[in-house]
PDB file of N, CA and C in Angstrom:
ATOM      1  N   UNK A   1      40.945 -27.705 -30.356  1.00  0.00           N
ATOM      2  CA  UNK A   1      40.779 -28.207 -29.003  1.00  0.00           C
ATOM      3  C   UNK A   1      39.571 -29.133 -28.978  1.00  0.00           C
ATOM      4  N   UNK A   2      39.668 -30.494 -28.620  1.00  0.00           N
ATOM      5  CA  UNK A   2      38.434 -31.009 -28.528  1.00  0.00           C
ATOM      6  C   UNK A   2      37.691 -30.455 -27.172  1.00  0.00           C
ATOM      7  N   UNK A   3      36.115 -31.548 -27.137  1.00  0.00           N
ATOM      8  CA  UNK A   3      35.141 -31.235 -26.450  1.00  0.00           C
ATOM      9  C   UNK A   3      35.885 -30.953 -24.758  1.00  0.00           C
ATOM     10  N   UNK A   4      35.333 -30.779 -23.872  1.00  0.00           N
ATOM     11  CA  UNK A   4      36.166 -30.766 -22.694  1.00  0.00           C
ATOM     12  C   UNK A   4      34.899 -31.694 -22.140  1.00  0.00           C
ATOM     13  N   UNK A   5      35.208 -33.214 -21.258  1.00  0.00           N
ATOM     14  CA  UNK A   5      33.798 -33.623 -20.901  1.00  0.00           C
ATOM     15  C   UNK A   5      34.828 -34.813 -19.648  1.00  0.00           C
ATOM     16  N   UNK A   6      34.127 -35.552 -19.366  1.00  0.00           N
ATOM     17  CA  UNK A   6      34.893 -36.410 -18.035  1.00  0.00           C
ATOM     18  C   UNK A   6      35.227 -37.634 -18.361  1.00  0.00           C
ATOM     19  N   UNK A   7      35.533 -38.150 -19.820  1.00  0.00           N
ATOM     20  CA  UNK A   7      35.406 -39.143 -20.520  1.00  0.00           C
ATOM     21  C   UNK A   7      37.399 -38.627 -20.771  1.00  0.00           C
ATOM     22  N   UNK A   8      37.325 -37.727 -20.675  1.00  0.00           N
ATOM     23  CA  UNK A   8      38.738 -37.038 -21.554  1.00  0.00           C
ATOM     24  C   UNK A   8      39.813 -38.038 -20.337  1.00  0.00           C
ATOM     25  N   UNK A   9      39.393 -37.173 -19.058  1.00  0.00           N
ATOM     26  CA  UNK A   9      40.197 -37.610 -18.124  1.00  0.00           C
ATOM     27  C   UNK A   9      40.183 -39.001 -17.717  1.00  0.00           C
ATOM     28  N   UNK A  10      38.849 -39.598 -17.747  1.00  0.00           N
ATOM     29  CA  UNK A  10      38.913 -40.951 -16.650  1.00  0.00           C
ATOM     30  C   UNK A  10      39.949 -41.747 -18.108  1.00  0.00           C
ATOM     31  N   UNK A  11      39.907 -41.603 -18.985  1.00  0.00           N
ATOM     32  CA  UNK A  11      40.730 -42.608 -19.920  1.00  0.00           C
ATOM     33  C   UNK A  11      42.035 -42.134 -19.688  1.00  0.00           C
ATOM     34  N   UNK A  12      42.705 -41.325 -18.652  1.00  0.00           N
ATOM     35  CA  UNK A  12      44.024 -41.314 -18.196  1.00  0.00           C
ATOM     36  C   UNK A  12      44.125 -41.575 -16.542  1.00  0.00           C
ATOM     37  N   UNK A  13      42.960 -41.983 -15.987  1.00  0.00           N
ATOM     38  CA  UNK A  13      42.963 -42.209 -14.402  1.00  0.00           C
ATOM     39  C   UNK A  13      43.968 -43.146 -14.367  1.00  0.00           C
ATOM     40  N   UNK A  14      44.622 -42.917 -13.646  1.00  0.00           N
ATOM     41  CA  UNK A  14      46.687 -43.367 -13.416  1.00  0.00           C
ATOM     42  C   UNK A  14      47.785 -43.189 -14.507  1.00  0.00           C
ATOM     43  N   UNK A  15      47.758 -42.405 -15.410  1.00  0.00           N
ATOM     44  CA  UNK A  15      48.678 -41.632 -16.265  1.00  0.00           C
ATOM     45  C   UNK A  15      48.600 -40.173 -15.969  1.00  0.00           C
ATOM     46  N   UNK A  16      49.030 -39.937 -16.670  1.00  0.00           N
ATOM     47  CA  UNK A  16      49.804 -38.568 -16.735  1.00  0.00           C
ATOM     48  C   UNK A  16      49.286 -37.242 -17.756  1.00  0.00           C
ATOM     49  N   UNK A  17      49.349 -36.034 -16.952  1.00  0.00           N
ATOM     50  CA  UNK A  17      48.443 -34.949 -18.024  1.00  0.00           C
ATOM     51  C   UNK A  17      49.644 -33.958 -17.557  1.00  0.00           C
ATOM     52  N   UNK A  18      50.035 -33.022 -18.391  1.00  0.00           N
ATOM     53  CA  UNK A  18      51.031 -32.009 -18.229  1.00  0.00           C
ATOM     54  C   UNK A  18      50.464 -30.858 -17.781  1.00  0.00           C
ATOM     55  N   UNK A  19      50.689 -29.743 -17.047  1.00  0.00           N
ATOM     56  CA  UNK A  19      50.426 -28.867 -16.326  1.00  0.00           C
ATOM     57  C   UNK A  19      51.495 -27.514 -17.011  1.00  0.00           C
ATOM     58  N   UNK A  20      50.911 -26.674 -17.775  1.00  0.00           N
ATOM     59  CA  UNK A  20      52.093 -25.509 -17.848  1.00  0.00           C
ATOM     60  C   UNK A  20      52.246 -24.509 -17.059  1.00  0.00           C
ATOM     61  N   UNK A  21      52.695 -24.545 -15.779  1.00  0.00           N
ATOM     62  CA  UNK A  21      53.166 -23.654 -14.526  1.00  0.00           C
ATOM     63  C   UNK A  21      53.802 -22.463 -15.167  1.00  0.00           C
ATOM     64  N   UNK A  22      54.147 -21.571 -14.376  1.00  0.00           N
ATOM     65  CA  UNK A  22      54.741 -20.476 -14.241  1.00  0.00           C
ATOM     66  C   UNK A  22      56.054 -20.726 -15.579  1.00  0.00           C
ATOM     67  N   UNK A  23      57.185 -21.281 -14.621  1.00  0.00           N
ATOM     68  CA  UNK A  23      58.277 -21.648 -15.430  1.00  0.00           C
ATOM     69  C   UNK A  23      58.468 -22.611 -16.020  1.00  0.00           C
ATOM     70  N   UNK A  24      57.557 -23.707 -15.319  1.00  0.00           N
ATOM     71  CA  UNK A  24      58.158 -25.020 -16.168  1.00  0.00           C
ATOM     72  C   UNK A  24      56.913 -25.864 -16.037  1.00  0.00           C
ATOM     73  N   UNK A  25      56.631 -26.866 -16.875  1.00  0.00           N
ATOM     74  CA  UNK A  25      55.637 -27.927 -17.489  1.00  0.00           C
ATOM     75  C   UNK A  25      55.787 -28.806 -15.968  1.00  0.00           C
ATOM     76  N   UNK A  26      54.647 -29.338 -15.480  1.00  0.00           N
ATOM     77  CA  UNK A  26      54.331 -29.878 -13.892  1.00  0.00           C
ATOM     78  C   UNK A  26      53.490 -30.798 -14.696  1.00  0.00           C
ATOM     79  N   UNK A  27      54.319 -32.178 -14.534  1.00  0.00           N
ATOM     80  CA  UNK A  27      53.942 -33.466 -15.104  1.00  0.00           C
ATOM     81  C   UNK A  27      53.048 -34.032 -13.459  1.00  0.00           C
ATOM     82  N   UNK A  28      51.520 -34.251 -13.970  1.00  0.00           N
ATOM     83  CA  UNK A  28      50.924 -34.376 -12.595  1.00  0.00           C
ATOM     84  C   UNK A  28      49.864 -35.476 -12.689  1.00  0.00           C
ATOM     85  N   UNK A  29      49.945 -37.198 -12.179  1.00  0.00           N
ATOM     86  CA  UNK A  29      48.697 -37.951 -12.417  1.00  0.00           C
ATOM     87  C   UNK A  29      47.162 -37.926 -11.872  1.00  0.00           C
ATOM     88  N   UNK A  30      46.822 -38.185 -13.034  1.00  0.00           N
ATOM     89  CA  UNK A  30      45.177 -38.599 -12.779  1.00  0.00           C
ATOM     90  C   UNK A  30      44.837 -39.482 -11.708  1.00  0.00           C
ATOM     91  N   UNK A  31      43.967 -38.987 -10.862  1.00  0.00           N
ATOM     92  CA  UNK A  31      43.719 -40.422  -9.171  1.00  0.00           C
ATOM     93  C   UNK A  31      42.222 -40.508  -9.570  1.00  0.00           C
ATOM     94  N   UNK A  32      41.556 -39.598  -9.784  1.00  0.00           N
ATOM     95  CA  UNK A  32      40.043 -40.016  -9.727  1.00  0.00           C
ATOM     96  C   UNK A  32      39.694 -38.740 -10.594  1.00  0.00           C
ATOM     97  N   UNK A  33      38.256 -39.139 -11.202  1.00  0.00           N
ATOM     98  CA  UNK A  33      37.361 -38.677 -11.639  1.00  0.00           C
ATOM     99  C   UNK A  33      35.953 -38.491 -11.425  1.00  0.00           C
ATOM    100  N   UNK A  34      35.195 -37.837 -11.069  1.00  0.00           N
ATOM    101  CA  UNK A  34      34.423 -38.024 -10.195  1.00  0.00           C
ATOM    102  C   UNK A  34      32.978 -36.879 -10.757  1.00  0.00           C
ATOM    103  N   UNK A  35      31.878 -37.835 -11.396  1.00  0.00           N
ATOM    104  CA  UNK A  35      31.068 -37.049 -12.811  1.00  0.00           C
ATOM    105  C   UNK A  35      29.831 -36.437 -11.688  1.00  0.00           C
ATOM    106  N   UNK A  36      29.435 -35.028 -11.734  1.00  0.00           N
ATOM    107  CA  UNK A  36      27.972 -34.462 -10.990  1.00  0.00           C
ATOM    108  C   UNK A  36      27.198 -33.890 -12.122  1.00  0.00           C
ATOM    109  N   UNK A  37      26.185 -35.208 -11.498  1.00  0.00           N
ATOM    110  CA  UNK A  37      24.659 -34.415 -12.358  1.00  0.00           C
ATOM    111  C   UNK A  37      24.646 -32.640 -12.241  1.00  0.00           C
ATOM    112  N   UNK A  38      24.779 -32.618 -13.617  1.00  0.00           N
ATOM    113  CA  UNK A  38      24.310 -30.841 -13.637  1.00  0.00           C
ATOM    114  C   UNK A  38      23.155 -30.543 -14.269  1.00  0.00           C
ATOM    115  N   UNK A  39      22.372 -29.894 -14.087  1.00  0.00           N
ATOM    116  CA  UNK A  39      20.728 -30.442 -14.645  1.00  0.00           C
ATOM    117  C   UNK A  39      20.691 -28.471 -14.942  1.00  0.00           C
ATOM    118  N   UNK A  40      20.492 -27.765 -16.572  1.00  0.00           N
ATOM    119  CA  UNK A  40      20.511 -26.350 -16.541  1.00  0.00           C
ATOM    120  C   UNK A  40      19.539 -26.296 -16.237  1.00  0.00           C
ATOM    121  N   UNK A  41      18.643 -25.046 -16.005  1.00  0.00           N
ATOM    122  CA  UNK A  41      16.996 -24.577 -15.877  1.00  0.00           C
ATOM    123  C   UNK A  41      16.550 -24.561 -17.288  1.00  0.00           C
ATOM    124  N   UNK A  42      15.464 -24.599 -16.968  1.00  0.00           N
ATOM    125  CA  UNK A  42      14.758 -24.966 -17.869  1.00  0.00           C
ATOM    126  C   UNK A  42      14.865 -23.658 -18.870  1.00  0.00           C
ATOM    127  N   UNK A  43      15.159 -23.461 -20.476  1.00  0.00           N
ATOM    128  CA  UNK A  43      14.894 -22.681 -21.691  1.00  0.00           C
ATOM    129  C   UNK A  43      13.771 -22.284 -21.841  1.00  0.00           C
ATOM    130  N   UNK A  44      13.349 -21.038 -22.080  1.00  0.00           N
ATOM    131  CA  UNK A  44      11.801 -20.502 -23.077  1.00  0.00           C
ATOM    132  C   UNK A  44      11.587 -21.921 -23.838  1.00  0.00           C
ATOM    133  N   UNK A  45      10.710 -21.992 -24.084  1.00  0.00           N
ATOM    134  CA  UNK A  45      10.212 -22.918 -25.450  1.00  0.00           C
ATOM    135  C   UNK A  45      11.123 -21.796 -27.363  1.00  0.00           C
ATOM    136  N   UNK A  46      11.720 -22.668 -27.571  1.00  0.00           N
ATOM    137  CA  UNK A  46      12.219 -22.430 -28.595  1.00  0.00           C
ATOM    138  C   UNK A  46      13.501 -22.043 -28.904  1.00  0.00           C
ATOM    139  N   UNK A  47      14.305 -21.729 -27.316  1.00  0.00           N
ATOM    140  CA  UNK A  47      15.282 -21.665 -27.122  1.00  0.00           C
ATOM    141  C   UNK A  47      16.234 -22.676 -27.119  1.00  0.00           C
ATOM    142  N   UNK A  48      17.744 -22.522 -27.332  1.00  0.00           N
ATOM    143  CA  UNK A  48      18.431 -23.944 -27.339  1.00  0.00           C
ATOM    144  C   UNK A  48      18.452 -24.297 -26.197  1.00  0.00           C
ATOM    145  N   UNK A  49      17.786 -25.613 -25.647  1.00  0.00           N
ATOM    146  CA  UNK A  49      18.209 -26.547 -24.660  1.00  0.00           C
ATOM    147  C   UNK A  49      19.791 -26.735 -24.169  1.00  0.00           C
ATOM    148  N   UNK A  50      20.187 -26.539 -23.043  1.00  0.00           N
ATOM    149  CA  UNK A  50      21.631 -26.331 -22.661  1.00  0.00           C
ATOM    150  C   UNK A  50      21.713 -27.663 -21.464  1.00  0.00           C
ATOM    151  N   UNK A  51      22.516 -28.397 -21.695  1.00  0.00           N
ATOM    152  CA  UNK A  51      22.664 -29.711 -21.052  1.00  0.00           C
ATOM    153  C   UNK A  51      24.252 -30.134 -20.503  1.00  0.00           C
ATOM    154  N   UNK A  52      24.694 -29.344 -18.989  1.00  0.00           N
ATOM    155  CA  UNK A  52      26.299 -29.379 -19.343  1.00  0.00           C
ATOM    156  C   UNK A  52      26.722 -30.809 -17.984  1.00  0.00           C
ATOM    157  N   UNK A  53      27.801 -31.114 -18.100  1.00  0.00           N
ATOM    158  CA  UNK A  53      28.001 -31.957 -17.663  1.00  0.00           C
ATOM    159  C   UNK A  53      29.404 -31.649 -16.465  1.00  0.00           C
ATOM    160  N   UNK A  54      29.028 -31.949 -15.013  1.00  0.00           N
ATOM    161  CA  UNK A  54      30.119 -31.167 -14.317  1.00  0.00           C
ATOM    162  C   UNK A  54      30.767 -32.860 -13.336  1.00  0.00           C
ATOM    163  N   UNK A  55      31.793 -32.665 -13.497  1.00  0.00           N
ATOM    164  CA  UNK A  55      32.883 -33.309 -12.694  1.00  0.00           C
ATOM    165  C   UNK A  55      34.189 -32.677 -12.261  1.00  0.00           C
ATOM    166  N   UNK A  56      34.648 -33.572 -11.494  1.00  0.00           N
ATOM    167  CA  UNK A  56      35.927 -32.787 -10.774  1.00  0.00           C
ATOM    168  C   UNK A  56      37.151 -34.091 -11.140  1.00  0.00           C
ATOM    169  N   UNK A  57      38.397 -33.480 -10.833  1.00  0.00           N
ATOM    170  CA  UNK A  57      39.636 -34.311 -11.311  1.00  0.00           C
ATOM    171  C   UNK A  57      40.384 -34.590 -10.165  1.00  0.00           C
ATOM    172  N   UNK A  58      40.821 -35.184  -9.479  1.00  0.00           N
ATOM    173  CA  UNK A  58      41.508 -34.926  -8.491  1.00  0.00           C
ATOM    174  C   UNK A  58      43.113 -35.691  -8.973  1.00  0.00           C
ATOM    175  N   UNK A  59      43.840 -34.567  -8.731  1.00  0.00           N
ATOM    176  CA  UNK A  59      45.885 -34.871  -9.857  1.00  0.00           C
ATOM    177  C   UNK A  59      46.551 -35.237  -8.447  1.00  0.00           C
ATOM    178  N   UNK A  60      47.723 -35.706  -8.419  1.00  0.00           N
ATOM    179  CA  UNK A  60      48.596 -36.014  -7.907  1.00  0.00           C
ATOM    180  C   UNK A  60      50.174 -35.824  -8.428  1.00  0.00           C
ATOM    181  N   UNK A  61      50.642 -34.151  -7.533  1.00  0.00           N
ATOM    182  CA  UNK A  61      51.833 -33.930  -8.335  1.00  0.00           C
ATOM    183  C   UNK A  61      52.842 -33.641  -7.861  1.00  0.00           C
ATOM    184  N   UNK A  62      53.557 -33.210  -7.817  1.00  0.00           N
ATOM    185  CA  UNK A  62      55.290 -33.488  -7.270  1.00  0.00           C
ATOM    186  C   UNK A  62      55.159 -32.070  -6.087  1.00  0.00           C
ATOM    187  N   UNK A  63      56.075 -32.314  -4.764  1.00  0.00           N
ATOM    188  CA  UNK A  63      56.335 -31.277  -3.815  1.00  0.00           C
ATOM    189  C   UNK A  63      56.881 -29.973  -4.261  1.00  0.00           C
ATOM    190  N   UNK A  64      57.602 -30.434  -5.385  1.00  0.00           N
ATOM    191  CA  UNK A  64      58.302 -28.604  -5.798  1.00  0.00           C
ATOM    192  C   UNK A  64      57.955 -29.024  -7.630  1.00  0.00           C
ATOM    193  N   UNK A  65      57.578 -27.850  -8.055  1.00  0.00           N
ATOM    194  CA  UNK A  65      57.006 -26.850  -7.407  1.00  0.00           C
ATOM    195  C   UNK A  65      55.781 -26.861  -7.189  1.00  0.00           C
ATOM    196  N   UNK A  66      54.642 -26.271  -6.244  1.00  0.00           N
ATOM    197  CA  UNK A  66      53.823 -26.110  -6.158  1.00  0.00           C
ATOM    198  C   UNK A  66      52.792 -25.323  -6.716  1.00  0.00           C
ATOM    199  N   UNK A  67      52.231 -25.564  -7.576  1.00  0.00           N
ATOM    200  CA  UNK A  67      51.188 -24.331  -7.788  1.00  0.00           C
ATOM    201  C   UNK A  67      49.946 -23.644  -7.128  1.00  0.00           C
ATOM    202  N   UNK A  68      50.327 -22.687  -7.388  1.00  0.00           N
ATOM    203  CA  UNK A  68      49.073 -21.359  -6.751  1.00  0.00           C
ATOM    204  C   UNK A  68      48.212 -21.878  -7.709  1.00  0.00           C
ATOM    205  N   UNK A  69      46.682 -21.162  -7.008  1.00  0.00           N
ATOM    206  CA  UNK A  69      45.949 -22.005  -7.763  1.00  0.00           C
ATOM    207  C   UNK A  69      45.204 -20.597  -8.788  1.00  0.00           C
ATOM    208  N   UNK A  70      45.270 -20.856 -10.027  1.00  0.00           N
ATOM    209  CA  UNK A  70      44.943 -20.314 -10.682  1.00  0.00           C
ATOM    210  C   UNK A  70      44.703 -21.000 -11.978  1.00  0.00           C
ATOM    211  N   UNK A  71      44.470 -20.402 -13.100  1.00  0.00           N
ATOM    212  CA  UNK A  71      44.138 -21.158 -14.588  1.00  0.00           C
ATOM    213  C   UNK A  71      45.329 -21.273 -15.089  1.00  0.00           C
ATOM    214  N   UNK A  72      45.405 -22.736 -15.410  1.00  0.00           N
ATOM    215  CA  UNK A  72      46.517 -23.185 -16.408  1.00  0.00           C
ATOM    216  C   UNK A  72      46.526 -23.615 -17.370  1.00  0.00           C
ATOM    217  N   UNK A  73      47.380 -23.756 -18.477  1.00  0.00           N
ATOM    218  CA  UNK A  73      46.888 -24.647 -19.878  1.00  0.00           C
ATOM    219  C   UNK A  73      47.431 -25.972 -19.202  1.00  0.00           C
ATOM    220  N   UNK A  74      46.564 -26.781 -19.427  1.00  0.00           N
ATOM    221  CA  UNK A  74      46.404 -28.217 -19.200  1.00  0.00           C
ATOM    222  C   UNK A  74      46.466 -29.451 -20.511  1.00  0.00           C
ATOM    223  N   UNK A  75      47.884 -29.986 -20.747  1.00  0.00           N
ATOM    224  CA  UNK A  75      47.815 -30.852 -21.862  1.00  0.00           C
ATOM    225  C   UNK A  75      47.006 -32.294 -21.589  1.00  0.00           C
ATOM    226  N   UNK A  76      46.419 -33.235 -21.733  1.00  0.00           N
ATOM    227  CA  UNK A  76      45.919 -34.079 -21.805  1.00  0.00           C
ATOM    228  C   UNK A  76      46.367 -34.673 -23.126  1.00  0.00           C
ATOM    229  N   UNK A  77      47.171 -35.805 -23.106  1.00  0.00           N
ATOM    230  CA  UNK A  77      47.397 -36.655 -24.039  1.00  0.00           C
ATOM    231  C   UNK A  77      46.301 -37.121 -24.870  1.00  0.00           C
ATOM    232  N   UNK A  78      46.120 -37.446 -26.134  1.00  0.00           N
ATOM    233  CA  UNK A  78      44.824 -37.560 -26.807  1.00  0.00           C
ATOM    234  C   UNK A  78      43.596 -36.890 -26.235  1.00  0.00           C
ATOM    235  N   UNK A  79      43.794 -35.677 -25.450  1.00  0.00           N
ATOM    236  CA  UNK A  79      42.223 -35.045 -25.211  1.00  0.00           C
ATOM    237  C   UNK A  79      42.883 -33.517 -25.078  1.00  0.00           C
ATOM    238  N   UNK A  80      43.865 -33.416 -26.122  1.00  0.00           N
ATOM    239  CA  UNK A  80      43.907 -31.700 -26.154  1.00  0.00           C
ATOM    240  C   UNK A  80      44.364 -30.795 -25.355  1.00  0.00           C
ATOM    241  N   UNK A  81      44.767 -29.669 -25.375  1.00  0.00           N
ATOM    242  CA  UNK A  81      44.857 -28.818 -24.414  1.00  0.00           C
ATOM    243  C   UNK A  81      43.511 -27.508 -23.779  1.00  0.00           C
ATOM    244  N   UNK A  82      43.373 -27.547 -22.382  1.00  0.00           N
ATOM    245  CA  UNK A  82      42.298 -26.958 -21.822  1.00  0.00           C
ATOM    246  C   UNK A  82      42.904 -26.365 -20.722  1.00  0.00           C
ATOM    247  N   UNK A  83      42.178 -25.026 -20.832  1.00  0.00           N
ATOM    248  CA  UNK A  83      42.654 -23.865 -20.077  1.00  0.00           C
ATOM    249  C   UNK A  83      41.452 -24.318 -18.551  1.00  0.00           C
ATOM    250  N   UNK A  84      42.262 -24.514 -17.748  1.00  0.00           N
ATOM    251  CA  UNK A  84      41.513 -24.953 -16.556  1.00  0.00           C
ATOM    252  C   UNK A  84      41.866 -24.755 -14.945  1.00  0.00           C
ATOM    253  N   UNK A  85      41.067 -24.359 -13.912  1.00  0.00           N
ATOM    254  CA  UNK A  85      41.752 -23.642 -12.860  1.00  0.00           C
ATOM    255  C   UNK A  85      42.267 -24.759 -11.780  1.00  0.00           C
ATOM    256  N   UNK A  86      42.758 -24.480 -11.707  1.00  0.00           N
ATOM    257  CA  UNK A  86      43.422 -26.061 -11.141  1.00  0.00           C
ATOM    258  C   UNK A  86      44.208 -25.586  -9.457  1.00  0.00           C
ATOM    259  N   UNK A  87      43.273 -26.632  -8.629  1.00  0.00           N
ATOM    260  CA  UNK A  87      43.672 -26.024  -7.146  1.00  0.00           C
ATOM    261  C   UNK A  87      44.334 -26.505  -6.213  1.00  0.00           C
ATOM    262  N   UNK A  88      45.422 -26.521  -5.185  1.00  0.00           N
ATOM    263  CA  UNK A  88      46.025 -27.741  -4.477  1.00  0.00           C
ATOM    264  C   UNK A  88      44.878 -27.359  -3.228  1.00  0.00           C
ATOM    265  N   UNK A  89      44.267 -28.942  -2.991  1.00  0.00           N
ATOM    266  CA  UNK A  89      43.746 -28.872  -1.582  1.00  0.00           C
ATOM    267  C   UNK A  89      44.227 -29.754  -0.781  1.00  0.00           C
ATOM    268  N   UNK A  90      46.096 -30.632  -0.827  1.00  0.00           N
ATOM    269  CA  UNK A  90      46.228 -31.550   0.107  1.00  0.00           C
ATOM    270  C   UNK A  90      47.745 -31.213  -0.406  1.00  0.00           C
ATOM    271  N   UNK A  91      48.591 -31.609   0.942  1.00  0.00           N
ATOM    272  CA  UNK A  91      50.199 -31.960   0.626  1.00  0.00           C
ATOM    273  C   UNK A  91      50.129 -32.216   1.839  1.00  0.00           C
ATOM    274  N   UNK A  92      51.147 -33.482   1.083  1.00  0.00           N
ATOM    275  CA  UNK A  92      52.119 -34.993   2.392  1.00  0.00           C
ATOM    276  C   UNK A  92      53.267 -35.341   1.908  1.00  0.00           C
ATOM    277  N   UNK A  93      54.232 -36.479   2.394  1.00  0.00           N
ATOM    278  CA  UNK A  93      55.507 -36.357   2.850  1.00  0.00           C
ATOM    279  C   UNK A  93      55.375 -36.290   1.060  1.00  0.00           C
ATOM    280  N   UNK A  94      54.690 -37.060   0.592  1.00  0.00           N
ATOM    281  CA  UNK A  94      54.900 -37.856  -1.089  1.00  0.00           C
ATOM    282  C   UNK A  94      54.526 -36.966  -2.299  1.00  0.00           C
ATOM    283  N   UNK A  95      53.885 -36.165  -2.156  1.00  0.00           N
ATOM    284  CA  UNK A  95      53.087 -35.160  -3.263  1.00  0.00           C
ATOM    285  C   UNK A  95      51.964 -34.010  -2.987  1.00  0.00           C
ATOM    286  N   UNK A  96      51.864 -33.227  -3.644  1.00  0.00           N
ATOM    287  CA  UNK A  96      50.765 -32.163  -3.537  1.00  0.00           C
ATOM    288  C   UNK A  96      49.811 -32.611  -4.320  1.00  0.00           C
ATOM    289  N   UNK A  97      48.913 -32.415  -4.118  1.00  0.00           N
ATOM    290  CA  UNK A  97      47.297 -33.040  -4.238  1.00  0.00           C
ATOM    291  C   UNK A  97      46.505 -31.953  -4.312  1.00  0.00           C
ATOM    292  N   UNK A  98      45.770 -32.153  -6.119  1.00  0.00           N
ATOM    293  CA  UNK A  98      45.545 -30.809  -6.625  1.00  0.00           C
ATOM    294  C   UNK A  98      43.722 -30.895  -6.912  1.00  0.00           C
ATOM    295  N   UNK A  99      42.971 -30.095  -7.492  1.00  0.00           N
ATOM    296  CA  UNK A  99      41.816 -30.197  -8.054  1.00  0.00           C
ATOM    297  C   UNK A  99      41.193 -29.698  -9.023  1.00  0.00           C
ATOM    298  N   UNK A 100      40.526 -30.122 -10.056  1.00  0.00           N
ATOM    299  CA  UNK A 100      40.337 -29.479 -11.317  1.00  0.00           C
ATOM    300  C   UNK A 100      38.525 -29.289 -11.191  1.00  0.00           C
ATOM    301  N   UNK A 101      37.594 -28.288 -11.269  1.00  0.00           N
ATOM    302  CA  UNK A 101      36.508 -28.672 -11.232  1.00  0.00           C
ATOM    303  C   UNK A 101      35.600 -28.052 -12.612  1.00  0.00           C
ATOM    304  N   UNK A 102      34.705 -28.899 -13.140  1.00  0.00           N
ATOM    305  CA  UNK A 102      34.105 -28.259 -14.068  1.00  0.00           C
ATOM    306  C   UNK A 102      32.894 -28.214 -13.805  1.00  0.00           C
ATOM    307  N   UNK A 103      32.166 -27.545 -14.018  1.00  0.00           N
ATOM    308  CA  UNK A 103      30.887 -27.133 -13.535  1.00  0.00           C
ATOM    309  C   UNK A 103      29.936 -26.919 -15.037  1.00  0.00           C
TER     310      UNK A 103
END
């Protein structure tokens, strides 16, 4: 599995990342990417320095079926598969509108 970082996704912002649902694979596009300074606290002296990097995904995916939001394996074309909790916070006439956040 490669790194998981926000570089993975924005190089598919308007393609396509596969979703493995319940029963069946939920082919769902990339709309935005969207990178937040995550700054850890500060380490003891001598400890490893921890430096993580948090963004959110926002997908665009078909009315049926819908997913509950829970952790899914998430294929990403050239960026691997990542187990990631993935949430719908929008549906209209055209698609359900989902969210991926990494922290």
């Amino acid at each position: 599995m490669d790194d998981l970082n926000a570089d993975i996704f924005e190089r598919r912002i308007g393609k396509d990342v596969h979703v493995q649902g319940d029963d069946a694979v939920v082919t769902m596009r990339v709309v935005q990417v969207e990178r937040r300074a995550t700054n850890a606290p500060p380490q003891p002296e001598g400890a490893l320095q921890v430096r993580a990097e948090g963004f959110s995904v926002v997908l665009k995916g078909p009315l049926d079926p819908v997913l509950a939001p829970l952790t899914y394996p998430v294929d990403v074309p050239d960026g691997g598969q990542h187990f990631l909790f993935v949430s719908q916070f929008a549906q209209d006439a055209e698609a359900a509108h989902y969210e991926i956040v990494v922290n």
